[in-house]
N, C-alpha and C. Protein backbone atom coordinates (compact mmCIF):
# COMPACT_ATOMS: atom_id res chain seq x y z
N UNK A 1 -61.02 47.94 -28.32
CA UNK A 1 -60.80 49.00 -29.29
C UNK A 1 -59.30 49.21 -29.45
N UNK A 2 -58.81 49.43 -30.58
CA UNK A 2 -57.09 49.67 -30.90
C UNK A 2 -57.24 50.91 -31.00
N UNK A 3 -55.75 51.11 -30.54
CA UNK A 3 -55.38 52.69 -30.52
C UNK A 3 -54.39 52.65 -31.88
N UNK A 4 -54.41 54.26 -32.45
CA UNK A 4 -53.68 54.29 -33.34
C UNK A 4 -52.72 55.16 -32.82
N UNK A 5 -51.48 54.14 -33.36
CA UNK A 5 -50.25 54.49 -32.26
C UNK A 5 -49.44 55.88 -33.07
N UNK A 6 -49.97 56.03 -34.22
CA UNK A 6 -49.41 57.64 -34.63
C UNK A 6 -50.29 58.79 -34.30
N UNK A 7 -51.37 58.39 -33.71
CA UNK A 7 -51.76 59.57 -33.06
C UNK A 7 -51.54 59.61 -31.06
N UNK A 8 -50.91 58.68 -30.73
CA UNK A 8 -50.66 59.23 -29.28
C UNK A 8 -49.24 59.53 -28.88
N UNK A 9 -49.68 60.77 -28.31
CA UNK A 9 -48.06 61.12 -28.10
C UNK A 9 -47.84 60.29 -26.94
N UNK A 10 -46.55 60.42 -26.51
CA UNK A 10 -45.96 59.46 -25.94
C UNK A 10 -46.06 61.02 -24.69
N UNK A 11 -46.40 60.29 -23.26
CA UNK A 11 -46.52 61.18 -22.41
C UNK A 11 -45.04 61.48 -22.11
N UNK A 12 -44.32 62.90 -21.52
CA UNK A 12 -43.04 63.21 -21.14
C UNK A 12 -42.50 62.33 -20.25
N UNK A 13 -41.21 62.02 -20.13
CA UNK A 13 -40.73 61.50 -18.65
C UNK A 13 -39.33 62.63 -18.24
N UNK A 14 -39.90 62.31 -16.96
CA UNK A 14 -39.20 63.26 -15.92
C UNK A 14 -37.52 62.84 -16.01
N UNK A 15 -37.05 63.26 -15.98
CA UNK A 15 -35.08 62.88 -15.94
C UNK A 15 -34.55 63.69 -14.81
N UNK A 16 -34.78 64.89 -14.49
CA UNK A 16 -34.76 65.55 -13.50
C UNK A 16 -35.36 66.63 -12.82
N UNK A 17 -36.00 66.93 -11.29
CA UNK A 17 -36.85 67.57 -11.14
C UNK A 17 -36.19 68.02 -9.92
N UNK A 18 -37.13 69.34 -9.27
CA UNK A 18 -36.53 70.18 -8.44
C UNK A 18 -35.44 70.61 -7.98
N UNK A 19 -34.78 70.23 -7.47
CA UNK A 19 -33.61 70.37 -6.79
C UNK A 19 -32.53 69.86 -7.71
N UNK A 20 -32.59 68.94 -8.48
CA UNK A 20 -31.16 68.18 -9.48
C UNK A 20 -31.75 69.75 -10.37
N UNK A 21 -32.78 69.95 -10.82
CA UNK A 21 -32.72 71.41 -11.79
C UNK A 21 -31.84 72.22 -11.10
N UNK A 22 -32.52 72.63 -9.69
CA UNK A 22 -31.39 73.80 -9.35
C UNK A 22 -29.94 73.75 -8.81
N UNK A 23 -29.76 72.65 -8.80
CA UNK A 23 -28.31 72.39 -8.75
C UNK A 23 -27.53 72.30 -10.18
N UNK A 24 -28.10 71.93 -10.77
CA UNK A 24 -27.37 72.47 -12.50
C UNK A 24 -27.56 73.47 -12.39
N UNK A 25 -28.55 74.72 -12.23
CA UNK A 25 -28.56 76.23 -12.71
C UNK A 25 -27.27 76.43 -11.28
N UNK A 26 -27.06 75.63 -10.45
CA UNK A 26 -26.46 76.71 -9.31
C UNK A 26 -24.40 76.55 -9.97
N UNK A 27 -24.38 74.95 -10.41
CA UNK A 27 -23.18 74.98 -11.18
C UNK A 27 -22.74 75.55 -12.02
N UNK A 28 -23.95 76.27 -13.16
CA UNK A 28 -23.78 76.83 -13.99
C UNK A 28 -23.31 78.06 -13.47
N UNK A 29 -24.45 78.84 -13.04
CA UNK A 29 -23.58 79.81 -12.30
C UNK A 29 -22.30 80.32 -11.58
N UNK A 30 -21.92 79.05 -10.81
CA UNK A 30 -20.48 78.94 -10.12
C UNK A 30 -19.62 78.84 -11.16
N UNK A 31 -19.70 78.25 -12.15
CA UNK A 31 -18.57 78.30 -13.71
C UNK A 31 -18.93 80.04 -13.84
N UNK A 32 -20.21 80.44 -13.93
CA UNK A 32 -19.40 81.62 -14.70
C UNK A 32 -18.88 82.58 -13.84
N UNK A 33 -19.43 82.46 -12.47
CA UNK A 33 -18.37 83.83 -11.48
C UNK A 33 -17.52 83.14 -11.38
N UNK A 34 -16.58 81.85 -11.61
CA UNK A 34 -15.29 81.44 -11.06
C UNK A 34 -14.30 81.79 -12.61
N UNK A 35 -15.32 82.57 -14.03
CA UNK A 35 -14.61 82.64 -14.53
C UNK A 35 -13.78 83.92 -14.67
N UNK A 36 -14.31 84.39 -13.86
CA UNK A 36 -14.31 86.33 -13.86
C UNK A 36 -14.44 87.31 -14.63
N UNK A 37 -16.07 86.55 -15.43
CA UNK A 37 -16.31 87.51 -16.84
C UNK A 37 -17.34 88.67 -15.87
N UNK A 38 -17.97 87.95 -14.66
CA UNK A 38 -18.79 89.30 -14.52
C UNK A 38 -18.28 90.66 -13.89
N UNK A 39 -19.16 91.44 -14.76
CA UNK A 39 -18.55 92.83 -14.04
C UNK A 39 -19.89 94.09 -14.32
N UNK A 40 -19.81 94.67 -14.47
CA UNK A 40 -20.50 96.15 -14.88
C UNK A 40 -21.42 96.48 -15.86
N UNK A 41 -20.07 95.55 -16.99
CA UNK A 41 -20.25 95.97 -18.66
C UNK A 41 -20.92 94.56 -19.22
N UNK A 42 -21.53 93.30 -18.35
CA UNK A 42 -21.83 92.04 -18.19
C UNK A 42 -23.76 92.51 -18.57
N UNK A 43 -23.95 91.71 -19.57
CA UNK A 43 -25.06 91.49 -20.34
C UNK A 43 -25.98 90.35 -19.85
N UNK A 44 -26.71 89.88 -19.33
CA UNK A 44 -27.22 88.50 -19.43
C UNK A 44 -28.19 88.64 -20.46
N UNK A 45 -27.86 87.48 -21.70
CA UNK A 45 -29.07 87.77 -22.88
C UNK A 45 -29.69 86.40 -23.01
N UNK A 46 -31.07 86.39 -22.57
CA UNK A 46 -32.00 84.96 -22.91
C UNK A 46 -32.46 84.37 -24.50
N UNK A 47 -31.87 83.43 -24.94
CA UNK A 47 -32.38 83.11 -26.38
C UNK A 47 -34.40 82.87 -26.09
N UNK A 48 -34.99 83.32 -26.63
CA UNK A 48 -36.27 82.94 -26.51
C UNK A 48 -36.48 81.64 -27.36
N UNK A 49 -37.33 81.14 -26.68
CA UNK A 49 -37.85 80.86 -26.24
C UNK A 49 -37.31 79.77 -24.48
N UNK A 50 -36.91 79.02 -25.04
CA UNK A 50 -35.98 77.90 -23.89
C UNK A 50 -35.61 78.32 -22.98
N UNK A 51 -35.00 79.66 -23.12
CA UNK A 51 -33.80 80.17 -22.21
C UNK A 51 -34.57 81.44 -21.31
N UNK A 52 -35.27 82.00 -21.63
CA UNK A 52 -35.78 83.31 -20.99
C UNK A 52 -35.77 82.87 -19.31
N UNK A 53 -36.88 81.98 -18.94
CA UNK A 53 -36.99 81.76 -17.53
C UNK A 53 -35.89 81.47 -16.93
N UNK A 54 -34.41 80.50 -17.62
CA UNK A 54 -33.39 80.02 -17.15
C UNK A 54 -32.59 81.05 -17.03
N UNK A 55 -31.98 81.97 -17.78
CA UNK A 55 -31.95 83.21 -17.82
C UNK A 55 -32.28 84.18 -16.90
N UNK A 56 -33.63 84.86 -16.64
CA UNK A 56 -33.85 85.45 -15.87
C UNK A 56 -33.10 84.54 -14.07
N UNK A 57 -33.34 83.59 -13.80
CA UNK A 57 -33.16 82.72 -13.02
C UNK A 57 -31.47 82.77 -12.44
N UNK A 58 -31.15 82.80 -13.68
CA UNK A 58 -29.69 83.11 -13.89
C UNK A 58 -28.81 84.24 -13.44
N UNK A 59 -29.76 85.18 -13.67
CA UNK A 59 -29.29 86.78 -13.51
C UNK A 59 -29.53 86.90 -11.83
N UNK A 60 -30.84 85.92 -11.30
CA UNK A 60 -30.70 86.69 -9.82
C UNK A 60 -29.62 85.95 -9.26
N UNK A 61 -29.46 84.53 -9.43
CA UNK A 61 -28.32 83.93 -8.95
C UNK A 61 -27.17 84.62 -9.06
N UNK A 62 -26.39 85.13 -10.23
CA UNK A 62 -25.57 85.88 -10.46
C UNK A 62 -25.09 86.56 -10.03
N UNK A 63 -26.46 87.65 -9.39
CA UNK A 63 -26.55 88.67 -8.58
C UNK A 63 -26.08 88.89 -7.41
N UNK A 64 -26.83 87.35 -7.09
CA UNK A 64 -26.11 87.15 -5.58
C UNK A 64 -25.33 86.77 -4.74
N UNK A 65 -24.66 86.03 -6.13
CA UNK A 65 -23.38 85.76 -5.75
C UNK A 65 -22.20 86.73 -5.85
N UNK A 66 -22.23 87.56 -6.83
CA UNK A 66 -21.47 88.38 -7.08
C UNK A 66 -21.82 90.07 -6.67
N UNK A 67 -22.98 90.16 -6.49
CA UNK A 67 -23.09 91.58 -5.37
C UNK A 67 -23.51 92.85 -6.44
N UNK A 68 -23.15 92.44 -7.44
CA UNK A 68 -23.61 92.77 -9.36
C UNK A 68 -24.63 93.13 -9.70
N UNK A 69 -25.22 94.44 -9.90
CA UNK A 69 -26.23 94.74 -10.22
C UNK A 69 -26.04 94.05 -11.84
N UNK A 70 -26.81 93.01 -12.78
CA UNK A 70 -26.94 92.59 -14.53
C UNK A 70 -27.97 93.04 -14.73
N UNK A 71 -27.80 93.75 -16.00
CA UNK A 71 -28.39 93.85 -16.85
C UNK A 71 -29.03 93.08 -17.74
N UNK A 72 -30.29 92.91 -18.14
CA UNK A 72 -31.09 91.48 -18.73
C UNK A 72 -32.28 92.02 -19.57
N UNK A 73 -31.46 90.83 -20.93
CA UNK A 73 -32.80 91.44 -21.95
C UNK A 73 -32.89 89.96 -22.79
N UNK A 74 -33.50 90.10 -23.95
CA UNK A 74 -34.21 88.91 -24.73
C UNK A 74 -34.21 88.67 -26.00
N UNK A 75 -33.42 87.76 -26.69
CA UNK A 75 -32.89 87.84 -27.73
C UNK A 75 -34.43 86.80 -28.18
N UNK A 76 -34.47 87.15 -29.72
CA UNK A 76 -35.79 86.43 -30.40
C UNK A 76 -34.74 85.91 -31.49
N UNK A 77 -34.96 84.62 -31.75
CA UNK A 77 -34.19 84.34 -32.77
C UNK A 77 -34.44 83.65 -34.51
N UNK A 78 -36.05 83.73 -33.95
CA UNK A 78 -36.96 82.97 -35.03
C UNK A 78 -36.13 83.69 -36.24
N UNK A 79 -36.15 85.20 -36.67
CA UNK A 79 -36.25 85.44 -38.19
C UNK A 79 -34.97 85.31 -39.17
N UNK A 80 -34.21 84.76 -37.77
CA UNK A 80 -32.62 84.52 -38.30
C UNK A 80 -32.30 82.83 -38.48
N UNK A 81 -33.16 82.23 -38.07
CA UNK A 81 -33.09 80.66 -38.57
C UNK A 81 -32.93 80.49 -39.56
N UNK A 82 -31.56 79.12 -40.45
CA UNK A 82 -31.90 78.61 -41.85
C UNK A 82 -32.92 77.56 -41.69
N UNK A 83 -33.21 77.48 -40.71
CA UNK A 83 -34.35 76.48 -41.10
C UNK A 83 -35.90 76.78 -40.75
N UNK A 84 -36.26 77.84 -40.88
CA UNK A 84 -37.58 78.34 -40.66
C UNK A 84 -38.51 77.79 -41.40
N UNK A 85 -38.09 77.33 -42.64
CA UNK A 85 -39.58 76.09 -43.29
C UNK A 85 -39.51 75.18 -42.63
N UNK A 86 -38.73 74.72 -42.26
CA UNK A 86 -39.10 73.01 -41.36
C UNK A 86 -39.19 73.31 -39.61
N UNK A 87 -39.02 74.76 -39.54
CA UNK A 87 -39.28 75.18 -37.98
C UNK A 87 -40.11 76.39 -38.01
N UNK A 88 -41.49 76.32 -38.28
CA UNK A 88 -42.29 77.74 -38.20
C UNK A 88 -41.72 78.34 -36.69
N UNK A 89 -42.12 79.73 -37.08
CA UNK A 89 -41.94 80.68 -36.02
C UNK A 89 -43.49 80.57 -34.99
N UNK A 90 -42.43 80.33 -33.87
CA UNK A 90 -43.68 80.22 -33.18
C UNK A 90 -45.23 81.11 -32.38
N UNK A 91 -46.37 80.57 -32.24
CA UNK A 91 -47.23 81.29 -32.38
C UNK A 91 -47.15 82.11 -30.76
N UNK A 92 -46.31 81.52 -29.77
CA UNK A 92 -46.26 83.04 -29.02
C UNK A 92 -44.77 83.06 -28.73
N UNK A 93 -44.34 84.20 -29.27
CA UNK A 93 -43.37 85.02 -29.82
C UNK A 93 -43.01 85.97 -28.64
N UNK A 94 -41.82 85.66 -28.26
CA UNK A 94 -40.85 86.94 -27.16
C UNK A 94 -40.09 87.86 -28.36
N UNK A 95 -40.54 88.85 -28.47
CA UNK A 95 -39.50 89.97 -29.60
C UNK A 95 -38.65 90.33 -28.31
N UNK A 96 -37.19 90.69 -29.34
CA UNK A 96 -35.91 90.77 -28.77
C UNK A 96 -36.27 92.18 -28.08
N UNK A 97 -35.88 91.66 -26.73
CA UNK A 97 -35.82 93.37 -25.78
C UNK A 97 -34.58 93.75 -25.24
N UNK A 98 -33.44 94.26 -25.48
CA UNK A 98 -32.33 94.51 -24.76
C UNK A 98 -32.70 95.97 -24.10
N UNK A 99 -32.70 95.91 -23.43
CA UNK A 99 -33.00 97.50 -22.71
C UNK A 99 -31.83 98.60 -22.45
N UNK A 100 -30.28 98.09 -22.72
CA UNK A 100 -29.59 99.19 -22.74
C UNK A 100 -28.61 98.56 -23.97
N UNK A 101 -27.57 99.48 -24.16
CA UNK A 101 -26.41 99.55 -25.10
C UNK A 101 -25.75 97.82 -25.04
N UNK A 102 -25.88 97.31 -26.29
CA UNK A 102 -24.87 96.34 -26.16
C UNK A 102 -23.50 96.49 -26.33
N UNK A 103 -23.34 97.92 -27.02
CA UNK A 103 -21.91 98.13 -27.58
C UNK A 103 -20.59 97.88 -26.47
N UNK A 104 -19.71 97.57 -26.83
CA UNK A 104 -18.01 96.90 -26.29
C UNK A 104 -18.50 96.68 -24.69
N UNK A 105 -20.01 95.89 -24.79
CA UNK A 105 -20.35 94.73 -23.16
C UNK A 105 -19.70 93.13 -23.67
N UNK A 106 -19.30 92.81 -22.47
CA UNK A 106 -19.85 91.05 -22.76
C UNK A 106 -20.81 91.03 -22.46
N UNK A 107 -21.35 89.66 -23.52
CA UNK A 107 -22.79 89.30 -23.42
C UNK A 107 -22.49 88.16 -23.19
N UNK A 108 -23.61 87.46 -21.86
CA UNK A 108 -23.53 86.12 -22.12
C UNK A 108 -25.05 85.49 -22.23
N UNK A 109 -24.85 84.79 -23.20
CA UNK A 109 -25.96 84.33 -23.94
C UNK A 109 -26.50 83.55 -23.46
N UNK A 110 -27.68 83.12 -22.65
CA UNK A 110 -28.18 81.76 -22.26
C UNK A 110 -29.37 80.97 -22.77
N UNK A 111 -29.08 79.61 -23.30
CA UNK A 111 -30.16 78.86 -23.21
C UNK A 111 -30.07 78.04 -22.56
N UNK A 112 -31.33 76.93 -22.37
CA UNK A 112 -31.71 75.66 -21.92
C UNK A 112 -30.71 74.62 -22.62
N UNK A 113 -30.53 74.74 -23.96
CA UNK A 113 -30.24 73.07 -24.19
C UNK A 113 -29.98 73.65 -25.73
N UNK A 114 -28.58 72.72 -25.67
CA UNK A 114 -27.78 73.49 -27.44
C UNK A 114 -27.63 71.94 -27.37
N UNK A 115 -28.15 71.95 -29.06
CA UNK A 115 -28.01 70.66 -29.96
C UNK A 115 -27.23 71.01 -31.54
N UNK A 116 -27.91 71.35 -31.86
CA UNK A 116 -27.41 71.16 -33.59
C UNK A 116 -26.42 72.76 -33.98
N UNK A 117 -26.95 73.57 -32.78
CA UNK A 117 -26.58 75.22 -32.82
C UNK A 117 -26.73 76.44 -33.95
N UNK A 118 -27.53 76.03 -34.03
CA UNK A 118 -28.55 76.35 -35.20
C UNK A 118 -29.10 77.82 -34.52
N UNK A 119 -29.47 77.70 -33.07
CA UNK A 119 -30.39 78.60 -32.32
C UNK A 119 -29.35 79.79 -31.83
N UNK A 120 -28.01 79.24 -31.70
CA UNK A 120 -27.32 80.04 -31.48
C UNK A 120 -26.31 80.91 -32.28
N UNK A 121 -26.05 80.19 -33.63
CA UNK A 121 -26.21 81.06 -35.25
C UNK A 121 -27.14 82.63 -35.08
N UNK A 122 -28.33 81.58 -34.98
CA UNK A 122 -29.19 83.03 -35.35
C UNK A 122 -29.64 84.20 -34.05
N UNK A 123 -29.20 83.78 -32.62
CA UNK A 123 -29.01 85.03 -31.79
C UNK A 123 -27.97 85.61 -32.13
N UNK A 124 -26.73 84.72 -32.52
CA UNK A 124 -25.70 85.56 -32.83
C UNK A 124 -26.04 86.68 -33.77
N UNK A 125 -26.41 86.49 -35.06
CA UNK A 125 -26.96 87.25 -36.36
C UNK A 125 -27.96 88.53 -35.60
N UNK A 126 -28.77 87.78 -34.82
CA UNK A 126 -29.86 88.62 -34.31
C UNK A 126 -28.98 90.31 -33.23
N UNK A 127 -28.00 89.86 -32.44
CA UNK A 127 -27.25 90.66 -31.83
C UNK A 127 -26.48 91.46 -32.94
N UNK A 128 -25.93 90.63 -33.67
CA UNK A 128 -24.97 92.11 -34.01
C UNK A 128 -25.49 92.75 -35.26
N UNK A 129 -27.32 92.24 -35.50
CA UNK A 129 -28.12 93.42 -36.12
C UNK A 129 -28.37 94.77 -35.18
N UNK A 130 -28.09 94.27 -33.50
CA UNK A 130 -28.47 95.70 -33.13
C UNK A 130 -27.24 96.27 -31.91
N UNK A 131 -26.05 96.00 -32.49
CA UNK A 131 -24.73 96.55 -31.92
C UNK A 131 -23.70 95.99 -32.02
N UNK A 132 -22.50 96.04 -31.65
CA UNK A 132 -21.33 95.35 -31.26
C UNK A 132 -20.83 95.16 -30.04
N UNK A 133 -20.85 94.13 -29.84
CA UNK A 133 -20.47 93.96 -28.17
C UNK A 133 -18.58 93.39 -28.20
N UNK A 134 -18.35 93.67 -26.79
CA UNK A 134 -16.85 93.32 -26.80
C UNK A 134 -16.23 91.63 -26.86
N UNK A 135 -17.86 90.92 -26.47
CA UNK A 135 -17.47 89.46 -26.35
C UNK A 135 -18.94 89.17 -26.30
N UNK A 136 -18.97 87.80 -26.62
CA UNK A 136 -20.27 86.98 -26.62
C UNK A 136 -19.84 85.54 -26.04
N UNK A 137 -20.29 85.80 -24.49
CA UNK A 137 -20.18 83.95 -23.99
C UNK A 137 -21.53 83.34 -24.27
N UNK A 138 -21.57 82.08 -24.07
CA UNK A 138 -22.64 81.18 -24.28
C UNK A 138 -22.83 80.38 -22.83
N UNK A 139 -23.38 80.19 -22.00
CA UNK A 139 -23.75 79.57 -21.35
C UNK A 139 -25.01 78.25 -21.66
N UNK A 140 -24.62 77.33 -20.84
CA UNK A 140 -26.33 76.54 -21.47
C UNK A 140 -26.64 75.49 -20.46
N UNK A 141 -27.61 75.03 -20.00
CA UNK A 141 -27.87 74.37 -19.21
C UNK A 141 -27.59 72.66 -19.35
N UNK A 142 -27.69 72.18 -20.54
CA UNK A 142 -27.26 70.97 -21.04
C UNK A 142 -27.13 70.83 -22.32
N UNK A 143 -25.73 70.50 -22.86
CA UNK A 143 -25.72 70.14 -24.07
C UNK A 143 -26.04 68.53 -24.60
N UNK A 144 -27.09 68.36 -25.68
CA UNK A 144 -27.41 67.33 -25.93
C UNK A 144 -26.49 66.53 -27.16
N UNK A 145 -25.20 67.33 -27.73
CA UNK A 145 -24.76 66.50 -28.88
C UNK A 145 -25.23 67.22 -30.10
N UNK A 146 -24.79 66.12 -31.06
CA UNK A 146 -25.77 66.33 -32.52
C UNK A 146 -25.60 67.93 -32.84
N UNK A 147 -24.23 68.25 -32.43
CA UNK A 147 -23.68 69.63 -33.02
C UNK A 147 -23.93 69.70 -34.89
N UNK A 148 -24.01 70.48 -35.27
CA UNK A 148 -24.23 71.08 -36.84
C UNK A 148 -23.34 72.02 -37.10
N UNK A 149 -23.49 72.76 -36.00
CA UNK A 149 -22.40 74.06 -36.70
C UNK A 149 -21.42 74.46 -35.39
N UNK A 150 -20.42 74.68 -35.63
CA UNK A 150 -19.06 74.66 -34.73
C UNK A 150 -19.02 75.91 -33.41
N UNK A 151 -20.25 75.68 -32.17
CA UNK A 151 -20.29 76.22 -31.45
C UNK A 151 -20.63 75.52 -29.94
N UNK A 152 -19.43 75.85 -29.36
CA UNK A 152 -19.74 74.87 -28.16
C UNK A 152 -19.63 75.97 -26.85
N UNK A 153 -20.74 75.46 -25.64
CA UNK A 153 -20.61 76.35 -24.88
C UNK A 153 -19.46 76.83 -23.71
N UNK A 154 -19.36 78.22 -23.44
CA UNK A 154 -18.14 78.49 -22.81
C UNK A 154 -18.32 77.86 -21.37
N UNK A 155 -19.93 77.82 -20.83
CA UNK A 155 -20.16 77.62 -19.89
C UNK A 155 -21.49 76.51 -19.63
N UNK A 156 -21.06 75.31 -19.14
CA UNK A 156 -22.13 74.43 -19.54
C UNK A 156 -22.19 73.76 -17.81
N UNK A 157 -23.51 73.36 -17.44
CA UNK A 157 -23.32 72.56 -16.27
C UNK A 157 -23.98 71.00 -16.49
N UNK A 158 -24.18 70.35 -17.78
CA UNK A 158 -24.26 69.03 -18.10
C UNK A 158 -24.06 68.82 -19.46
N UNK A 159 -23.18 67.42 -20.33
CA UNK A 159 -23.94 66.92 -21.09
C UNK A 159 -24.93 65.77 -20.74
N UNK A 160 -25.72 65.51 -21.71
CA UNK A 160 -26.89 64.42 -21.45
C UNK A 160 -27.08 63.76 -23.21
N UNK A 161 -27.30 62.15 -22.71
CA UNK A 161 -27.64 61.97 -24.18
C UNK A 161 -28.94 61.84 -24.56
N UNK A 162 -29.14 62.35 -25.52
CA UNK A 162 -30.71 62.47 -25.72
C UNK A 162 -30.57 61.45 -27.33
N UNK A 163 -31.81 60.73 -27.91
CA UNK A 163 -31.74 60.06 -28.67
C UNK A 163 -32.21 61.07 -29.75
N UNK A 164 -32.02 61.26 -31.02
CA UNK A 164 -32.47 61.73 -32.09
C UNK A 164 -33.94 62.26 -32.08
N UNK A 165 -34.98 61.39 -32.17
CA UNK A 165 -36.06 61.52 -32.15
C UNK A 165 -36.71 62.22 -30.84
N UNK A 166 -36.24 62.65 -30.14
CA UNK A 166 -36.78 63.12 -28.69
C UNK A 166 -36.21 64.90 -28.78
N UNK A 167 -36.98 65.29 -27.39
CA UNK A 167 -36.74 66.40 -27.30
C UNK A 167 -36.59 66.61 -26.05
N UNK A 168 -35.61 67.51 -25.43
CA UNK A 168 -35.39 68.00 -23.90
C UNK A 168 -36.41 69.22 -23.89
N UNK A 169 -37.39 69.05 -22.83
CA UNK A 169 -37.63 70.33 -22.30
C UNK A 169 -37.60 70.50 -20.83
N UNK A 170 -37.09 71.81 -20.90
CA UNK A 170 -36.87 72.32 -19.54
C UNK A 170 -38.06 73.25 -19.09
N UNK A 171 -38.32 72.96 -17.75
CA UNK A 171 -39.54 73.80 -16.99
C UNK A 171 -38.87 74.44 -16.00
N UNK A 172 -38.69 75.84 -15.72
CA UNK A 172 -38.17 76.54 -14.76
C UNK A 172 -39.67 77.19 -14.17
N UNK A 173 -39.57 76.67 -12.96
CA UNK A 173 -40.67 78.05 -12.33
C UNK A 173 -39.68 78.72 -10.87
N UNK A 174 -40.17 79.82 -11.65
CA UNK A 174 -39.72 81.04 -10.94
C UNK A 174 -39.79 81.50 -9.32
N UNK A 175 -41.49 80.71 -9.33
CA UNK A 175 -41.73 81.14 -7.61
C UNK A 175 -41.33 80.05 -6.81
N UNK A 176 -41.09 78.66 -7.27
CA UNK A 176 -41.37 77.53 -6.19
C UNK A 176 -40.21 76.30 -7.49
N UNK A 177 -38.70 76.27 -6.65
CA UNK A 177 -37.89 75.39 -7.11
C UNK A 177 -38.20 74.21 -7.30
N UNK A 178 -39.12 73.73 -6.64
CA UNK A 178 -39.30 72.51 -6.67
C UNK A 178 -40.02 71.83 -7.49
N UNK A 179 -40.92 73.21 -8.40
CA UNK A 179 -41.33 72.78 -9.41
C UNK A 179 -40.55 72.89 -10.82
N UNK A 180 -38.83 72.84 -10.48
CA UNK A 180 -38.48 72.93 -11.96
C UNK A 180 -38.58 71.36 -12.56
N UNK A 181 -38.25 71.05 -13.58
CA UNK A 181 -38.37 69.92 -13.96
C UNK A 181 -37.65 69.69 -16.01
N UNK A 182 -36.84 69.02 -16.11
CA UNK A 182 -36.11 68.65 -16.97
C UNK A 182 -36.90 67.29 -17.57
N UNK A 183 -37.31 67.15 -18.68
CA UNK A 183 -38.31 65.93 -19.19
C UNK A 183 -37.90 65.39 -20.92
N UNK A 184 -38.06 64.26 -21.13
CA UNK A 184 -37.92 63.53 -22.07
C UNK A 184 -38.65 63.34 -22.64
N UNK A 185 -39.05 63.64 -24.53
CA UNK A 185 -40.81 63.65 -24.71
C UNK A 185 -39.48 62.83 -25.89
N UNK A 186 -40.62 62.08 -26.57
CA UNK A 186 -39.96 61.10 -27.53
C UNK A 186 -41.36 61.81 -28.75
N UNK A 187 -40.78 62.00 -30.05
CA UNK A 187 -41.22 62.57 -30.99
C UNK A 187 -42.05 61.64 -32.01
């Protein structure tokens, strides 16, 4: 029997798992307390979808390195996309939760994985619909290239090349490191 090769996806492959994950989130982190943005008035904001778990993940590391009680909320960025016809909004949806004042904080923004920066356009748009903050860093776990619009991160702990047709996804679990996992799905 033949398979029809436009209907099978191509199963993910692993690129990095457990421990290479948390050693990028732990570099990342060490860039941003060695930069001496955290303090008081220090925001950690997750782009949803990608970024929330890395993010949260982010904030306890943060925490503990720096002794810092952060503040942590959740930027949604679907309704600010230019490309929402060729990227529906997806069917489960994190709405933006910041739980205190963004006004004259740094925010630092985190996702998983900035490509075309498209995602980070529209948190931007999405934030300063609901305040003004004193600064907006970007943090990101790996940049893949294939920039679009002129935003590169302040705080990055890899690039990686990813081919056009593929997609990075990142798996953070929260209770057990060893199940994070960084994977290659070809489109």
């Amino acid at each position: 029997m033949e398979s029809d090769s436009h209907t099978t996806a191509t199963p993910p492959e692993p690129l990095f798992r457990g421990e290479e994950v948390f050693s990028l989130i732990s570099k990342l982190a060490d860039k941003i307390v060695a930069s001496g943005e955290i303090s008081s008035d220090t925001v950690i904001l997750s782009i949803a979808n990608g970024g929330i778990d890395l993010g949260n993940l982010l904030r306890r590391l943060l925490e503990k390195l720096t002794g810092s009680q952060l503040s942590y909320g959740i930027v949604e960025t679907s309704f600010h996309r230019d490309d929402i016809g060729s990227r529906p909004i997806p069917i489960v949806a994190h709405p933006t939760d910041i739980p205190v004042s963004i006004d004259g904080k740094t925010l630092i923004l985190v996702d998983d994985v900035i490509a075309s920066g498209r995602t980070i356009r529209a948190a931007i748009n999405e934030i300063f619909d609901l305040g003004r903050p004193e600064k907006i860093l970007l943090a990101v776990l790996l940049d893949r290239g294939n920039r679009r619009l002129p935003f590169q991160p302040d705080f990055l702990a890899d690039h990686i090349f990813v081919p056009p047709n593929s997609v990075l996804k990142v798996l953070i679990d929260e209770e057990d490191p060893s199940g994070h996992q960084i994977q290659l799905q070809s489109q």
